[in-house]
N, C-alpha and C. Protein backbone atom coordinates (compact mmCIF):
# COMPACT_ATOMS: atom_id res chain seq x y z
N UNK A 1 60.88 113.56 85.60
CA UNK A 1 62.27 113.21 85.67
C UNK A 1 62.60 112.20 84.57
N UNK A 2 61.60 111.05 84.36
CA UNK A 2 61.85 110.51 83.49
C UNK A 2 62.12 110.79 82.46
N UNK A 3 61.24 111.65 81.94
CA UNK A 3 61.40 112.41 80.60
C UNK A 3 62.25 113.02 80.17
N UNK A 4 62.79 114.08 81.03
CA UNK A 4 64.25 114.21 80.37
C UNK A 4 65.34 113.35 80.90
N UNK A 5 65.24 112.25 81.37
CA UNK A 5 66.39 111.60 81.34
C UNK A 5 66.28 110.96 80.08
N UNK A 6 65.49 110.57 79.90
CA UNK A 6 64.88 110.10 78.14
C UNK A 6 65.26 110.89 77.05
N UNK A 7 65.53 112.40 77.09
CA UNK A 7 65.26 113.26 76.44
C UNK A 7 66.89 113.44 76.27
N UNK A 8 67.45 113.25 77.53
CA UNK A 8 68.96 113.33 77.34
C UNK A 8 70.20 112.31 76.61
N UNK A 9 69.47 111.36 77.24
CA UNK A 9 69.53 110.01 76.31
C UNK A 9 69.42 109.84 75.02
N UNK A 10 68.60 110.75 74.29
CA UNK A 10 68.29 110.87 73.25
C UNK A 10 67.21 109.93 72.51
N UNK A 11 66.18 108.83 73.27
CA UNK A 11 65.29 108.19 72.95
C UNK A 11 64.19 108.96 72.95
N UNK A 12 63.14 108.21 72.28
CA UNK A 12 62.28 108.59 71.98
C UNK A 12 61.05 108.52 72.84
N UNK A 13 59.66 108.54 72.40
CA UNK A 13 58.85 108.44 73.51
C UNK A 13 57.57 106.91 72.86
N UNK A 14 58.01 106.41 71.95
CA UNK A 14 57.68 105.23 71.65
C UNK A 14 58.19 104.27 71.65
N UNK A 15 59.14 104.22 72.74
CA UNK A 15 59.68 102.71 73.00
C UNK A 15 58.95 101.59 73.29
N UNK A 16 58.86 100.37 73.27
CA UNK A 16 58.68 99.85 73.69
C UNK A 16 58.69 98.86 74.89
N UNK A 17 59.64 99.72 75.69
CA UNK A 17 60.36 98.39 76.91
C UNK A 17 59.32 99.02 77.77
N UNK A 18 59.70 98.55 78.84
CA UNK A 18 59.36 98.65 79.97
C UNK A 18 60.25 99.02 81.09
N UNK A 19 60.49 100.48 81.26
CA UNK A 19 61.70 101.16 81.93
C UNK A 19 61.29 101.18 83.20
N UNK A 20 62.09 100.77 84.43
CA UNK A 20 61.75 101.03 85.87
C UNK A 20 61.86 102.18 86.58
N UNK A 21 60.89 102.98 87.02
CA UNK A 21 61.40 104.14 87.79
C UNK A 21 62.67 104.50 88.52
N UNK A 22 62.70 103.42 89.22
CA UNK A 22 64.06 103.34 89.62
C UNK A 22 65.67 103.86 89.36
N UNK A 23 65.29 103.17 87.55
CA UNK A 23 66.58 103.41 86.88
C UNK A 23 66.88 105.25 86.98
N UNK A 24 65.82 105.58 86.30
CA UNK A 24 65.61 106.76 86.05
C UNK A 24 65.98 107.72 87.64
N UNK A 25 65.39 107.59 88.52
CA UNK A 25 65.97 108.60 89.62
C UNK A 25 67.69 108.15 89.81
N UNK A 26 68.38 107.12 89.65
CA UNK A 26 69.66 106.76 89.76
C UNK A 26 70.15 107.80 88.66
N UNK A 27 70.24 107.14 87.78
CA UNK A 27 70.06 108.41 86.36
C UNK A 27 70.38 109.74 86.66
N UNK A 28 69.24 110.15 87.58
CA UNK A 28 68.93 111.43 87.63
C UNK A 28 69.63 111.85 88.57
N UNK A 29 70.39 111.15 89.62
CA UNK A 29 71.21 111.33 90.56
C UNK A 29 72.62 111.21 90.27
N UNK A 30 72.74 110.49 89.23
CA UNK A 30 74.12 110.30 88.86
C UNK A 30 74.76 111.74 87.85
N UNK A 31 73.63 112.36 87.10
CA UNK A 31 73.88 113.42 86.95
C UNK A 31 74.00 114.71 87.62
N UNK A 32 73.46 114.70 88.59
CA UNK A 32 73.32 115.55 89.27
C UNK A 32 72.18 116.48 89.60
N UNK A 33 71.35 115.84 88.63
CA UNK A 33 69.85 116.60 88.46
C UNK A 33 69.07 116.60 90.03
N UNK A 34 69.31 115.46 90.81
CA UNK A 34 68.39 115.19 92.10
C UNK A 34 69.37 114.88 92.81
N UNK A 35 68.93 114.59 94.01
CA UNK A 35 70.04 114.40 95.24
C UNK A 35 68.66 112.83 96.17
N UNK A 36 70.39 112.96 97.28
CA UNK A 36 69.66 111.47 97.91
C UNK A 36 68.43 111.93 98.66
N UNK A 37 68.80 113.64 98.79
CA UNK A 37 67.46 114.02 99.54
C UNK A 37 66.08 114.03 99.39
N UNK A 38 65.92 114.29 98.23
CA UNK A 38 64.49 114.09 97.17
C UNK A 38 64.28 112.78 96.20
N UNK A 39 64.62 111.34 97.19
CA UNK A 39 64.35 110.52 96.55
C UNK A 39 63.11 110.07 96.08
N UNK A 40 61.99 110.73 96.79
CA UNK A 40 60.79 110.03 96.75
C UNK A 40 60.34 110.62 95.77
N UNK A 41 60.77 111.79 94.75
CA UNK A 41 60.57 112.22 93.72
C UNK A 41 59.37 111.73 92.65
N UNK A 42 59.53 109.92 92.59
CA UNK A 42 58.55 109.46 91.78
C UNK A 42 57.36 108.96 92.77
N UNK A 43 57.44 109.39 93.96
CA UNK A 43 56.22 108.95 94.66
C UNK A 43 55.45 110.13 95.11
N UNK A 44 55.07 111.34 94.70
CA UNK A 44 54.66 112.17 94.34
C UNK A 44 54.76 113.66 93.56
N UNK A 45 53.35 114.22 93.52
CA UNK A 45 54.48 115.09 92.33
C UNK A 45 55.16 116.43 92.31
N UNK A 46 55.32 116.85 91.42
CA UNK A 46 56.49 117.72 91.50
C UNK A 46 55.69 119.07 91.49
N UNK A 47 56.26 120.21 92.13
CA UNK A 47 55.83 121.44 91.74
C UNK A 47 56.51 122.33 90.11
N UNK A 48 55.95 123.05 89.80
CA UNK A 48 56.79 123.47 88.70
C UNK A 48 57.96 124.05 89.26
N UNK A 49 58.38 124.86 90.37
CA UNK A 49 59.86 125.32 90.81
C UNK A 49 60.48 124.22 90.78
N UNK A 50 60.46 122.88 90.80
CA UNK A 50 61.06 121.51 91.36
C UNK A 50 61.79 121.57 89.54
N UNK A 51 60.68 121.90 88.82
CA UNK A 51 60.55 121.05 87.58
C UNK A 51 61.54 121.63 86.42
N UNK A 52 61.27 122.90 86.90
CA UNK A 52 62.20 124.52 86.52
C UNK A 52 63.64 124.01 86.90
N UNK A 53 63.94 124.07 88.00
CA UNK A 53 65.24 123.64 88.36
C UNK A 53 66.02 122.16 87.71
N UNK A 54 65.22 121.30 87.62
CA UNK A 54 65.52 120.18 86.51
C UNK A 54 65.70 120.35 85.75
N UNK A 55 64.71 121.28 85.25
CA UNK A 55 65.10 121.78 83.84
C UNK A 55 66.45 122.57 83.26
N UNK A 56 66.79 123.02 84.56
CA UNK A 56 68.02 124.19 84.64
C UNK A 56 69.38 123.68 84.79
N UNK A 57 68.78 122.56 85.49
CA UNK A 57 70.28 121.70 85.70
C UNK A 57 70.47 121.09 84.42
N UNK A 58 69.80 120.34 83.61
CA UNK A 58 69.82 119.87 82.78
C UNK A 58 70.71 120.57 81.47
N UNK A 59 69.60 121.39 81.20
CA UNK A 59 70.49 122.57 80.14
C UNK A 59 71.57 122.70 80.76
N UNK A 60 72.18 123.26 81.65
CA UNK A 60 73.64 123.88 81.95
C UNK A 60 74.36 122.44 81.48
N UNK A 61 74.28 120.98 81.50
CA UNK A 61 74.44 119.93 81.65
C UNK A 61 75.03 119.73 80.30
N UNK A 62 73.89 119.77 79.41
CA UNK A 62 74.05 119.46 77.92
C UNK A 62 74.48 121.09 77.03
N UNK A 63 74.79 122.11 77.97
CA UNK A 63 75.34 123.17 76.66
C UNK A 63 76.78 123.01 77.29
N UNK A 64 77.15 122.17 77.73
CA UNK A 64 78.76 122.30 78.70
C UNK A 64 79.24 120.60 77.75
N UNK A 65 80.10 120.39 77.13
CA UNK A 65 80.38 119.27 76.38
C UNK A 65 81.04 118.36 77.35
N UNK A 66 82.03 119.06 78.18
CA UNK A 66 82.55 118.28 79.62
C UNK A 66 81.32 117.56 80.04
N UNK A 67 80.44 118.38 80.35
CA UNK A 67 79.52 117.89 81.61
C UNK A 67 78.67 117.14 81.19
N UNK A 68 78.53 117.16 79.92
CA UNK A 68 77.83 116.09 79.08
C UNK A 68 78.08 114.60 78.42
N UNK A 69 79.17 114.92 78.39
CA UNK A 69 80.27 113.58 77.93
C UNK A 69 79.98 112.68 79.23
N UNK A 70 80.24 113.36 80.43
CA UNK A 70 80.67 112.90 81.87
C UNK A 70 79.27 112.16 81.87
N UNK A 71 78.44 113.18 81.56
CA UNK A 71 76.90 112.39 82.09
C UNK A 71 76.53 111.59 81.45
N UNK A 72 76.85 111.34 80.28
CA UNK A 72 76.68 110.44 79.25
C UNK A 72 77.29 109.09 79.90
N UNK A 73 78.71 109.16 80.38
CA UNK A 73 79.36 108.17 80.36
C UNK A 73 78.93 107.56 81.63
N UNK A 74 78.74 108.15 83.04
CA UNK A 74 77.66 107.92 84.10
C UNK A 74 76.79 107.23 83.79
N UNK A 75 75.50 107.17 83.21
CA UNK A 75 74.49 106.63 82.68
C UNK A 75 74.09 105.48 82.08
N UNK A 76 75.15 105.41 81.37
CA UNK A 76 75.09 104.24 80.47
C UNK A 76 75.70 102.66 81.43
N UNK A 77 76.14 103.38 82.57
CA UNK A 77 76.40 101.71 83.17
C UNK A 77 74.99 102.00 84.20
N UNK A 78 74.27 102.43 84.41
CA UNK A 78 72.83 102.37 85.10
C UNK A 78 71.33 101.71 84.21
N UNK A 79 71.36 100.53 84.75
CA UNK A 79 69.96 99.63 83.42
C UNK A 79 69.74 98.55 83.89
């Protein structure tokens, strides 16, 4: 999950901070990628159908400029 919230974000994978899981499932909820139901998401792991569907939401997310702007603008007050 992290990763493409990273990926959507457009950072890289040599940052240096120190990002909290946390942020990242909010993130990932604020887009719409996860729900309140599968919070425990980072407390174990994912199957690939889980991962597929992230993946699916995602793309539809970023080839839609609406839905991307929106998620963009979501996000950026979560840190």
């Amino acid at each position: 999950m992290a990763v493409l919230i990273r990926m959507f974000e457009g950072k890289t994978s040599n940052e240096t901070s120190d990002p909290r899981r946390g942020d990242y499932y909010l993130k990932a909820r604020a887009l719409g990628l996860t729900t309140l139901n599968n919070q425990n998401t980072f407390n174990q792991q994912i199957s690939r159908k889980e991962i597929a569907i992230y993946i699916a939401r995602l793309k539809t997310i970023i080839l839609d400029p609406t839905l991307k702007a929106a998620g963009l603008s979501k996000i950026v007050t979560i840190s």
